[in-house]
C-alpha atoms as a PDB file:
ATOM      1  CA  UNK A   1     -12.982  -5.662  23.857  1.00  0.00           C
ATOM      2  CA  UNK A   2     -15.603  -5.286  21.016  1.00  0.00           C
ATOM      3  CA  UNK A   3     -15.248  -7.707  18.058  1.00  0.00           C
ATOM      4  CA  UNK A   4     -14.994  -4.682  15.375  1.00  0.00           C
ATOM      5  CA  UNK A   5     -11.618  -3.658  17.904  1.00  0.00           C
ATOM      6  CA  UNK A   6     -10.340  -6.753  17.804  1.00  0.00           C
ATOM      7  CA  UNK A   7     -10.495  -6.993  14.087  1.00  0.00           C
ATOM      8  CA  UNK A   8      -8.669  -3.383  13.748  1.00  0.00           C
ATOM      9  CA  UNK A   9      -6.305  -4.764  16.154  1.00  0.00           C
ATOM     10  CA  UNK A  10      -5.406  -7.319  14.003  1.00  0.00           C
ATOM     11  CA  UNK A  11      -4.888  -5.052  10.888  1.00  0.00           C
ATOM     12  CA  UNK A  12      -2.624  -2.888  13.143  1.00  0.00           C
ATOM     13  CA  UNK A  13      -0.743  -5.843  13.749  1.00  0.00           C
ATOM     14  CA  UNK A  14      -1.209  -7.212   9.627  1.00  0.00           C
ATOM     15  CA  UNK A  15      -0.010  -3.848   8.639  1.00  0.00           C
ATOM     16  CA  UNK A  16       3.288  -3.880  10.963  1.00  0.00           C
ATOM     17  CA  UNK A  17       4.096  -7.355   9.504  1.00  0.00           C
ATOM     18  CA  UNK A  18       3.742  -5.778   6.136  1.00  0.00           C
ATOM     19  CA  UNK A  19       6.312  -3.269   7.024  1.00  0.00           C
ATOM     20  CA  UNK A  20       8.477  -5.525   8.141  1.00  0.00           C
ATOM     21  CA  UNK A  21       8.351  -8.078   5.030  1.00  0.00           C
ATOM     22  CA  UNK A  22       8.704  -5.015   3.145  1.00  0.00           C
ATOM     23  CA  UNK A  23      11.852  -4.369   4.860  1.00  0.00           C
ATOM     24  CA  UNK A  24      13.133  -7.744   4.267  1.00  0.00           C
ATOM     25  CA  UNK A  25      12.191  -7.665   0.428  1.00  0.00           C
ATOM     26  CA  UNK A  26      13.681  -4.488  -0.318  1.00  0.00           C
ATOM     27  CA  UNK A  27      16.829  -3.980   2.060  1.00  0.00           C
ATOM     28  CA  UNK A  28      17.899  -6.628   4.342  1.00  0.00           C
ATOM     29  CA  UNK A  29      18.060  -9.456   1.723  1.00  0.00           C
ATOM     30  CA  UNK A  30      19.366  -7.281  -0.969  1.00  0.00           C
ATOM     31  CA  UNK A  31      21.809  -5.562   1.507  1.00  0.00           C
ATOM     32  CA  UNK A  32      23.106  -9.300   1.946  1.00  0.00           C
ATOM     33  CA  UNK A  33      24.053  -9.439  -1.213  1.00  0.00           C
ATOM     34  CA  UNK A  34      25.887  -6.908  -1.283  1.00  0.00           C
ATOM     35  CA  UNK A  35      28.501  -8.081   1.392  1.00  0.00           C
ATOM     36  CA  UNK A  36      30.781  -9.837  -0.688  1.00  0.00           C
ATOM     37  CA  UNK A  37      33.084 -11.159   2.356  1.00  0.00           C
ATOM     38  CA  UNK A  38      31.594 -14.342   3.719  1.00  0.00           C
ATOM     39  CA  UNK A  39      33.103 -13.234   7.212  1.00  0.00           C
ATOM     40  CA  UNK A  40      31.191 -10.205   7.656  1.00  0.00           C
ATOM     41  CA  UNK A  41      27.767 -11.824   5.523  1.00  0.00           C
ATOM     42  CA  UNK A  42      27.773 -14.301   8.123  1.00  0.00           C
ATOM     43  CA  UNK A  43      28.519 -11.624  10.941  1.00  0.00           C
ATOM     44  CA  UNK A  44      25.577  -9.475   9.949  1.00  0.00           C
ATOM     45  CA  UNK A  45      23.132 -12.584   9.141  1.00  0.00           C
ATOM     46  CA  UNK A  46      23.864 -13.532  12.873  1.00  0.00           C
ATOM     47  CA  UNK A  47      23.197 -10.105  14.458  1.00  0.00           C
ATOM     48  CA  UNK A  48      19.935 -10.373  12.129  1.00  0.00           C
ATOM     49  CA  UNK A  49      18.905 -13.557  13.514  1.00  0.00           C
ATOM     50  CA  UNK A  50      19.122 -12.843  17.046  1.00  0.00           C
ATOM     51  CA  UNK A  51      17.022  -9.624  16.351  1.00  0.00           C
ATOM     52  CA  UNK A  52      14.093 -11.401  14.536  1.00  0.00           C
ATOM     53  CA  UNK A  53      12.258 -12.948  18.027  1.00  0.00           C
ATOM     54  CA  UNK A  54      11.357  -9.038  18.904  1.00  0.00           C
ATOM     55  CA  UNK A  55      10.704  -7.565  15.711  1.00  0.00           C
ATOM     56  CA  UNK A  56       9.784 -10.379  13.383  1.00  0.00           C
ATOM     57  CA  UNK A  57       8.980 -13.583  15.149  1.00  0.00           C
ATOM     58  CA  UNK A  58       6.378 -12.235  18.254  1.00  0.00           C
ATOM     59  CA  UNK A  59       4.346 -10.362  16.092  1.00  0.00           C
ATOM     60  CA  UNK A  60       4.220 -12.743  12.960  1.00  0.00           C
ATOM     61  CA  UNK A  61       3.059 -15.542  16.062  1.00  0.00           C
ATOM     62  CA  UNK A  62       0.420 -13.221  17.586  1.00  0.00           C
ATOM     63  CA  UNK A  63      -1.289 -12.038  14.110  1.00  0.00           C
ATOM     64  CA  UNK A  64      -1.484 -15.680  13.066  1.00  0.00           C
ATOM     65  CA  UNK A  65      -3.245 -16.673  16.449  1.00  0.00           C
ATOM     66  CA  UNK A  66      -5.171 -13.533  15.837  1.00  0.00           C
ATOM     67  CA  UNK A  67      -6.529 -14.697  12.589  1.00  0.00           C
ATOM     68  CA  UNK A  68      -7.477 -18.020  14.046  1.00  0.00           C
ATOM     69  CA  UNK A  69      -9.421 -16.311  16.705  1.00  0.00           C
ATOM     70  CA  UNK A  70     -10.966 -14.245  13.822  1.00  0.00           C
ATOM     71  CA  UNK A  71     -12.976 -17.690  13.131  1.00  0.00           C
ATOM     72  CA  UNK A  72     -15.106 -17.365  16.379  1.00  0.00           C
ATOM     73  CA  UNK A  73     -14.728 -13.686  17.654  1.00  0.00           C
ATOM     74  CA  UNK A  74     -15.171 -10.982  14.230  1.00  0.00           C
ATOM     75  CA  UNK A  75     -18.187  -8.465  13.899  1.00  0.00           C
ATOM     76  CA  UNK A  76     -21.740  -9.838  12.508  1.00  0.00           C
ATOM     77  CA  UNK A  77     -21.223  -8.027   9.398  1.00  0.00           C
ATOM     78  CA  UNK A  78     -18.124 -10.373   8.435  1.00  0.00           C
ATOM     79  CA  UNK A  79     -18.930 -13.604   6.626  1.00  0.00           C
ATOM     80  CA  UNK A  80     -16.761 -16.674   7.534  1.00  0.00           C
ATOM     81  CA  UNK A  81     -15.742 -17.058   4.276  1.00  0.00           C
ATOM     82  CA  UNK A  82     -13.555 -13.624   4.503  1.00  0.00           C
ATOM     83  CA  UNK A  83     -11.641 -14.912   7.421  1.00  0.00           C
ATOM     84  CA  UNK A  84     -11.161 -18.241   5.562  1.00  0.00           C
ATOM     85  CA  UNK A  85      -9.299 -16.387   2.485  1.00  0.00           C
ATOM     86  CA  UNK A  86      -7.545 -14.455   4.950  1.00  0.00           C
ATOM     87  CA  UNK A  87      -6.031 -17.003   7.192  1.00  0.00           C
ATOM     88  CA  UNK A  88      -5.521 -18.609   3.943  1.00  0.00           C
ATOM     89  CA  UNK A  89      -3.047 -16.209   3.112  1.00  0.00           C
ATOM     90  CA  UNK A  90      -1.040 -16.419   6.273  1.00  0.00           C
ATOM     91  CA  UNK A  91      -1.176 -20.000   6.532  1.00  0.00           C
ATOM     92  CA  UNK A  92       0.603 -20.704   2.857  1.00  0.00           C
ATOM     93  CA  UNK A  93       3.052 -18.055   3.766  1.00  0.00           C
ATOM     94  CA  UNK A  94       3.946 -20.074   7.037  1.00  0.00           C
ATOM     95  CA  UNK A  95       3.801 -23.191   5.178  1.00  0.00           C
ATOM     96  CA  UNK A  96       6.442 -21.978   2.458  1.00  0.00           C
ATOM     97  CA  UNK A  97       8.406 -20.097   5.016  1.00  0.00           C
ATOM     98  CA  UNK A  98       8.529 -23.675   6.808  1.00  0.00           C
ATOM     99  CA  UNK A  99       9.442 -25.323   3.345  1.00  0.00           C
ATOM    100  CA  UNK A 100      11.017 -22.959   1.211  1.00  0.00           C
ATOM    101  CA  UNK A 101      12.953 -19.673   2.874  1.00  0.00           C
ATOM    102  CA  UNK A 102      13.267 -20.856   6.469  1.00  0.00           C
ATOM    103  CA  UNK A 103      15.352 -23.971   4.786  1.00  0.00           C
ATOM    104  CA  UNK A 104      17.184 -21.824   2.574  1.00  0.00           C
ATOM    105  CA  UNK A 105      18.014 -19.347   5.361  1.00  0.00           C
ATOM    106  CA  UNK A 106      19.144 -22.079   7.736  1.00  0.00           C
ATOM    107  CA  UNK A 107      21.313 -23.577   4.876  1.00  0.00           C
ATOM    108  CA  UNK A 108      22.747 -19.978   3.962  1.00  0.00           C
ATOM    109  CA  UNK A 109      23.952 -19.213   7.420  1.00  0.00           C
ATOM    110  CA  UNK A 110      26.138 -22.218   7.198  1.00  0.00           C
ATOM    111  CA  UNK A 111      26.915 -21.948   3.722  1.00  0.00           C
ATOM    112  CA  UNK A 112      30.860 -20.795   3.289  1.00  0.00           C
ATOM    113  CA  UNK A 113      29.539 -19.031   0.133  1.00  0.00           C
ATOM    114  CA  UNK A 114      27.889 -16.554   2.321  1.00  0.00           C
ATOM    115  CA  UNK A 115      26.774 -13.538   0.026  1.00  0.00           C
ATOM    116  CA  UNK A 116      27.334 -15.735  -3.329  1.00  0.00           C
ATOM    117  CA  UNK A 117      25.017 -18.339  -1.637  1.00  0.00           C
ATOM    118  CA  UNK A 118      22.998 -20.403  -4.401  1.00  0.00           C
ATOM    119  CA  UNK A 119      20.442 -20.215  -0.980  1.00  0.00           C
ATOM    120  CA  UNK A 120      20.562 -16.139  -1.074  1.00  0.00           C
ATOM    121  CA  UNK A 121      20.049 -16.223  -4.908  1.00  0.00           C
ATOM    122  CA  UNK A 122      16.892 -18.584  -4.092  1.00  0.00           C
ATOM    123  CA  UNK A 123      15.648 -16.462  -1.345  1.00  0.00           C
ATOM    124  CA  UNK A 124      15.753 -13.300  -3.506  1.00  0.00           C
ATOM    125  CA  UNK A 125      14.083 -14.495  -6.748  1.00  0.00           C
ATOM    126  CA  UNK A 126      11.671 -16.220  -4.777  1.00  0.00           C
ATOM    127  CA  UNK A 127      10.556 -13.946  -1.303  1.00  0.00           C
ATOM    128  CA  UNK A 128       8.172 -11.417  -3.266  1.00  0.00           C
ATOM    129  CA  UNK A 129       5.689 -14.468  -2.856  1.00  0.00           C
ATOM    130  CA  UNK A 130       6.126 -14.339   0.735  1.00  0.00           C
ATOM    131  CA  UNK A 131       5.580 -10.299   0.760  1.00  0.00           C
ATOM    132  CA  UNK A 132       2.214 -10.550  -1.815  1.00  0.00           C
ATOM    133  CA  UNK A 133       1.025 -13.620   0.914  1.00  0.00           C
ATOM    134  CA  UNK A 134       1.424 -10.935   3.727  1.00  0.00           C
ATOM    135  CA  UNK A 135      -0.080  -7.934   1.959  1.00  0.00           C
ATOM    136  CA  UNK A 136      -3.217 -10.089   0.362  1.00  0.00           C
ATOM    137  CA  UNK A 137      -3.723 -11.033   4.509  1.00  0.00           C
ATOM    138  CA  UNK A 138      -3.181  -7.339   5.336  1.00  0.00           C
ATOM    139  CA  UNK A 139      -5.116  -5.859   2.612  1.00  0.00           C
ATOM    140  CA  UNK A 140      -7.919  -8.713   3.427  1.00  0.00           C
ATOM    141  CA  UNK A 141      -8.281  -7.231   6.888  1.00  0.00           C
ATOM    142  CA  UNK A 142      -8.596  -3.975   5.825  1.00  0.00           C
ATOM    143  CA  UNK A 143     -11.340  -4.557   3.323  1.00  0.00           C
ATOM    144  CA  UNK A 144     -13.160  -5.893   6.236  1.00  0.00           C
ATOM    145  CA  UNK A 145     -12.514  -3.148   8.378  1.00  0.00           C
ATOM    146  CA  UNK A 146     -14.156  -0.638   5.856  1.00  0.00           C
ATOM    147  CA  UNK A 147     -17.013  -3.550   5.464  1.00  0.00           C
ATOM    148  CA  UNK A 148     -17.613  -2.818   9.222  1.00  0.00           C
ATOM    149  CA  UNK A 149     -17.570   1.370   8.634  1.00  0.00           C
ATOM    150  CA  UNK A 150     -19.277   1.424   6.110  1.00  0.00           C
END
């Protein structure tokens, strides 16, 4: 595999996590909210959770080793620098998803409030820095990729 497929490869993959943050931001969390009975929030949230390995987890996992391989194997034309401010980008998401929304989201499936969670109210006013993180990686790649057609 060539270095300038490898880098699209990774966009493909940066551009599937950006649908799925997308999906998070504008329907799953908000859909949450929504279910006002704390016995069916915490029915869906579970069903959610055991879904996110496939469709969330794997693929967020093999674009971040992707942009770490990015550092030793990307096309001449790409400068260091560029992979720097785009693993940047991943790397505070993961860091605040560590800190921040993976917390809240383990408290909130505990939480007896379910859908009237303080946590779900945190997650929503806050998770819009999570989806610009993930688009600034995606949209990083991409500029690169029309650096190397260009």
């Amino acid at each position: 595999m060539t270095e300038e497929i490898f880098l699209v490869l990774n966009l493909v993959l940066a551009f599937y996590n950006v649908g799925t943050i997308w999906a998070h931001e504008v329907d799953i969390f908000r859909t949450w909210k929504q279910l006002v009975d704390p016995k069916t929030f915490h029915i869906v949230q579970g069903v959610h959770w055991k879904k996110l390995a496939y469709w969330v987890f794997i693929p967020v996992g093999l674009g971040f080793v992707g942009s770490i391989v990015l550092f030793w194997y990307r096309p001449e034309s790409i400068q260091v620098g560029q992979v720097w401010v785009a693993f940047v980008f991943q790397f505070i998401s993961h860091f605040l998803t560590a800190i921040l929304w993976g917390q809240w989201q383990a408290k909130l499936s505990k939480d007896t409030l379910g859908s009237a969670s303080p946590y779900l109210d945190k997650i929503l006013k806050t998770h819009w820095i999570r989806t610009l993180l993930i688009n600034a990686y995606g949209f990083m790649l991409l500029y690169m990729v029309f650096q190397i057609l260009s």
